[in-house]
N, C-alpha and C. Protein backbone atom coordinates (compact mmCIF):
# COMPACT_ATOMS: atom_id res chain seq x y z
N UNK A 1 115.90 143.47 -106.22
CA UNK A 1 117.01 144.08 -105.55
C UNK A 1 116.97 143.67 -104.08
N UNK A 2 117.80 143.24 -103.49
CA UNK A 2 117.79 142.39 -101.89
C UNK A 2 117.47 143.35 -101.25
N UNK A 3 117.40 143.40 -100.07
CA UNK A 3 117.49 144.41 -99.06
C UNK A 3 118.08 144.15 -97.83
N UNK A 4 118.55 144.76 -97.43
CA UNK A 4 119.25 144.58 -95.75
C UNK A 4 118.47 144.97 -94.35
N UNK A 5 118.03 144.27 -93.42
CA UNK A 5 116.86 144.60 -92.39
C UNK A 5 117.67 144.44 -91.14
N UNK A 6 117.29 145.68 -90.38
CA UNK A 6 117.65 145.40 -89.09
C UNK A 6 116.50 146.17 -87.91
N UNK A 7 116.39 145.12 -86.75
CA UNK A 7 115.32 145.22 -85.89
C UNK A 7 116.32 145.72 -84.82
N UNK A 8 115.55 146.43 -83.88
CA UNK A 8 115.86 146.81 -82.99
C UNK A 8 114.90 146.32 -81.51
N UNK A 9 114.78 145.20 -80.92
CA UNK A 9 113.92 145.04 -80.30
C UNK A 9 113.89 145.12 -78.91
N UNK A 10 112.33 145.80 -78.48
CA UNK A 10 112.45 146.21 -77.01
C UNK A 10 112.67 144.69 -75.99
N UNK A 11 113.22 145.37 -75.00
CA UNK A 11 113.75 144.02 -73.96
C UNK A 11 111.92 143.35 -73.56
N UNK A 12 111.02 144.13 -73.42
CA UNK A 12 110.03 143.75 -72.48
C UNK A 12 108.95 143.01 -73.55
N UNK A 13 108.76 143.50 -74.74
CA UNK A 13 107.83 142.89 -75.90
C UNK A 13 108.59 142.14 -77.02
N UNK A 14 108.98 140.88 -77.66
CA UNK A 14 109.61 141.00 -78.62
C UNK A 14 108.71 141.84 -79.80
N UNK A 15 107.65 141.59 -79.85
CA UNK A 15 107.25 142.12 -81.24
C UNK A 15 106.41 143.96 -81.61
N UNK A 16 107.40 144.28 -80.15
CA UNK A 16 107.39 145.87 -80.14
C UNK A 16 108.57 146.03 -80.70
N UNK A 17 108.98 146.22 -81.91
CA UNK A 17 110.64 146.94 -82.04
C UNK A 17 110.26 148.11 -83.24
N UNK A 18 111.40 148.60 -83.24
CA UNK A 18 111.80 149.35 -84.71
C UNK A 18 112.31 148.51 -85.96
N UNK A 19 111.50 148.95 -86.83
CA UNK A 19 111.96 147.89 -88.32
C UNK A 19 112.88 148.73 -89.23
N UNK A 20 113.71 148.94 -89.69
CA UNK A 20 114.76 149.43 -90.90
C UNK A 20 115.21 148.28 -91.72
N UNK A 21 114.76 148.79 -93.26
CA UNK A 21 115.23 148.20 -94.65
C UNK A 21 116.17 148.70 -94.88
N UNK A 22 117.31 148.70 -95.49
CA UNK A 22 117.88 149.30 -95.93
C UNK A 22 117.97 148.11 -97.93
N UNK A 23 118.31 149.30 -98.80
CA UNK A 23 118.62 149.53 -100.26
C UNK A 23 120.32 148.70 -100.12
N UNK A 24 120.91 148.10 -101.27
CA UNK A 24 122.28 147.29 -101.23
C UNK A 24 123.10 148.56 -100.72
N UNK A 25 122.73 149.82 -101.18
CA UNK A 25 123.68 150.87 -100.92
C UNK A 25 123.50 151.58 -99.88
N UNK A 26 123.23 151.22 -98.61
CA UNK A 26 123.17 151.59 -97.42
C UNK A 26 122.14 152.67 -96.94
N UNK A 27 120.95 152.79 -98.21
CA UNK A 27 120.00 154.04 -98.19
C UNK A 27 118.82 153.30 -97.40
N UNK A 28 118.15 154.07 -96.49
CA UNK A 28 116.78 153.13 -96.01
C UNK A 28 115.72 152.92 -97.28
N UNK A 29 115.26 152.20 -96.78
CA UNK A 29 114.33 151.71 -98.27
C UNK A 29 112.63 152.21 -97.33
N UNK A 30 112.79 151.36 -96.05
CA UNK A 30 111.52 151.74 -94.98
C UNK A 30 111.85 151.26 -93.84
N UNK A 31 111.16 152.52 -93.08
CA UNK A 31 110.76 152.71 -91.55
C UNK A 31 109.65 152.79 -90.96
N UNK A 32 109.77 152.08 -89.32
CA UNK A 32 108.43 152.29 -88.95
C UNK A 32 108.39 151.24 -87.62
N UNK A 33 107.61 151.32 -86.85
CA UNK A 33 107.58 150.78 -85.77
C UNK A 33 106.19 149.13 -85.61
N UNK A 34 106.65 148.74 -84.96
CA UNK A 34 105.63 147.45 -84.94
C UNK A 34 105.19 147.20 -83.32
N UNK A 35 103.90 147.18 -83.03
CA UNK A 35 103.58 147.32 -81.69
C UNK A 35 102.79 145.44 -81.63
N UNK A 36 103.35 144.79 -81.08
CA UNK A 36 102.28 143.66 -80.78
C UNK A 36 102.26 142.85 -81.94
N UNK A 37 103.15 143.42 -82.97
CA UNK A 37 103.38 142.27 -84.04
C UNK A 37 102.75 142.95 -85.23
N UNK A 38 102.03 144.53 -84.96
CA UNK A 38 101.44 145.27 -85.99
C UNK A 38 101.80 146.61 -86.33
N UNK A 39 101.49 147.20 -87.38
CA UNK A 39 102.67 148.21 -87.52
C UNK A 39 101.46 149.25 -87.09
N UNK A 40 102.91 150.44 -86.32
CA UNK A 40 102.09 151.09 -85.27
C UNK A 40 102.98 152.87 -85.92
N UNK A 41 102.20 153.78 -85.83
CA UNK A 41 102.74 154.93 -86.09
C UNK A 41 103.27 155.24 -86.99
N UNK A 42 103.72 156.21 -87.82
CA UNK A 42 104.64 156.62 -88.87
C UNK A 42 105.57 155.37 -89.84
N UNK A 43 105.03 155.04 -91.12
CA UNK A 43 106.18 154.51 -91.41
C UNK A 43 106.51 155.16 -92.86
N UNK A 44 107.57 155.05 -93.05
CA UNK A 44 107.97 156.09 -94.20
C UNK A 44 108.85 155.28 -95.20
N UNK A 45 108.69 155.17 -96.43
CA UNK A 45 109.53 154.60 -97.48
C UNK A 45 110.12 155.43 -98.27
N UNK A 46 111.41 155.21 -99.04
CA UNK A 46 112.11 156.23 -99.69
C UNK A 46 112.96 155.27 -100.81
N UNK A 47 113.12 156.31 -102.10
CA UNK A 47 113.90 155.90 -103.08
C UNK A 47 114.83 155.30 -102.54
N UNK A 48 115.99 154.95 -103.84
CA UNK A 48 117.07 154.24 -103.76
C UNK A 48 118.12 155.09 -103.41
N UNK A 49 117.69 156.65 -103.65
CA UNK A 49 118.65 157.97 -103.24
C UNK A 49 118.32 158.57 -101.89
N UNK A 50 117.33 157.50 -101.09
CA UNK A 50 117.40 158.36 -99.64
C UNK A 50 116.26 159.03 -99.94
N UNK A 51 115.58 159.33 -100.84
CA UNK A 51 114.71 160.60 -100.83
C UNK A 51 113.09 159.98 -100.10
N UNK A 52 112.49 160.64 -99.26
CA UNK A 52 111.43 160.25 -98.86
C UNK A 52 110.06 160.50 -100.20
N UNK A 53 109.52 158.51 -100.15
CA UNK A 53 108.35 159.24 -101.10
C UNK A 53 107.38 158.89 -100.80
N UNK A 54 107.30 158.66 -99.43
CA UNK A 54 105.86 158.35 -98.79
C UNK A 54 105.97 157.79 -97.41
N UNK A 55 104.53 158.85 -96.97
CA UNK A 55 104.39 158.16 -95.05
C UNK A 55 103.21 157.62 -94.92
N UNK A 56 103.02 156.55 -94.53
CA UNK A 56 101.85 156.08 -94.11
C UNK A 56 101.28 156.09 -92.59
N UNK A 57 100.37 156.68 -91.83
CA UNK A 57 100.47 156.08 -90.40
C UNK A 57 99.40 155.23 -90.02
N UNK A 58 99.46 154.58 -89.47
CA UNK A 58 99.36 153.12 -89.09
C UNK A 58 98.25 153.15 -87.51
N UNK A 59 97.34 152.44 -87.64
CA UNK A 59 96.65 152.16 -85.89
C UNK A 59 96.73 150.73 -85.91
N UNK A 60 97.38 150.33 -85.14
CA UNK A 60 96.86 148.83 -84.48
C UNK A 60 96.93 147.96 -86.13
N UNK A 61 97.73 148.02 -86.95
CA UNK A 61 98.40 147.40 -88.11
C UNK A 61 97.17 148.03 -89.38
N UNK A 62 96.23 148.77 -89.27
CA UNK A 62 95.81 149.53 -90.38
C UNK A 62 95.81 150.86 -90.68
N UNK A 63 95.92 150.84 -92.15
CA UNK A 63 96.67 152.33 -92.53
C UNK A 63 94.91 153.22 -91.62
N UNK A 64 95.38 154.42 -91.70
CA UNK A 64 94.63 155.54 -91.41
C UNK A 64 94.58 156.20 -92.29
N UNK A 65 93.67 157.09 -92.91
CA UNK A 65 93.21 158.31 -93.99
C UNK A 65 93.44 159.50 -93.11
């Protein structure tokens, strides 16, 4: 199933931005932020209905327990 991606990137880092997937039907698929080219803080994935089914958070691009 494709997905649709859009970055949001800060003026001062390119590879500090916000990442959004989105599902063909305009639902996010996953979120989450990328600091330095690694994923940084909260990222959260969700069904094809929007529904959240998981957060992962992230240090310096590895998950945390």
């Amino acid at each position: 199933m494709p997905l649709y991606i859009t970055n949001t990137f800060s003026q001062e880092v390119i590879n500090h931005n916000f990442y959004q997937a989105y599902y063909p039907n305009k639902t996010p698929d996953q979120t989450g932020y990328y600091n330095k080219g690694k994923k940084e803080g909260t990222w959260k994935s969700y069904d094809t209905a929007g529904k959240l089914i998981n957060e992962t958070e992230y240090n310096n691009g590895t998950p945390v327990d």
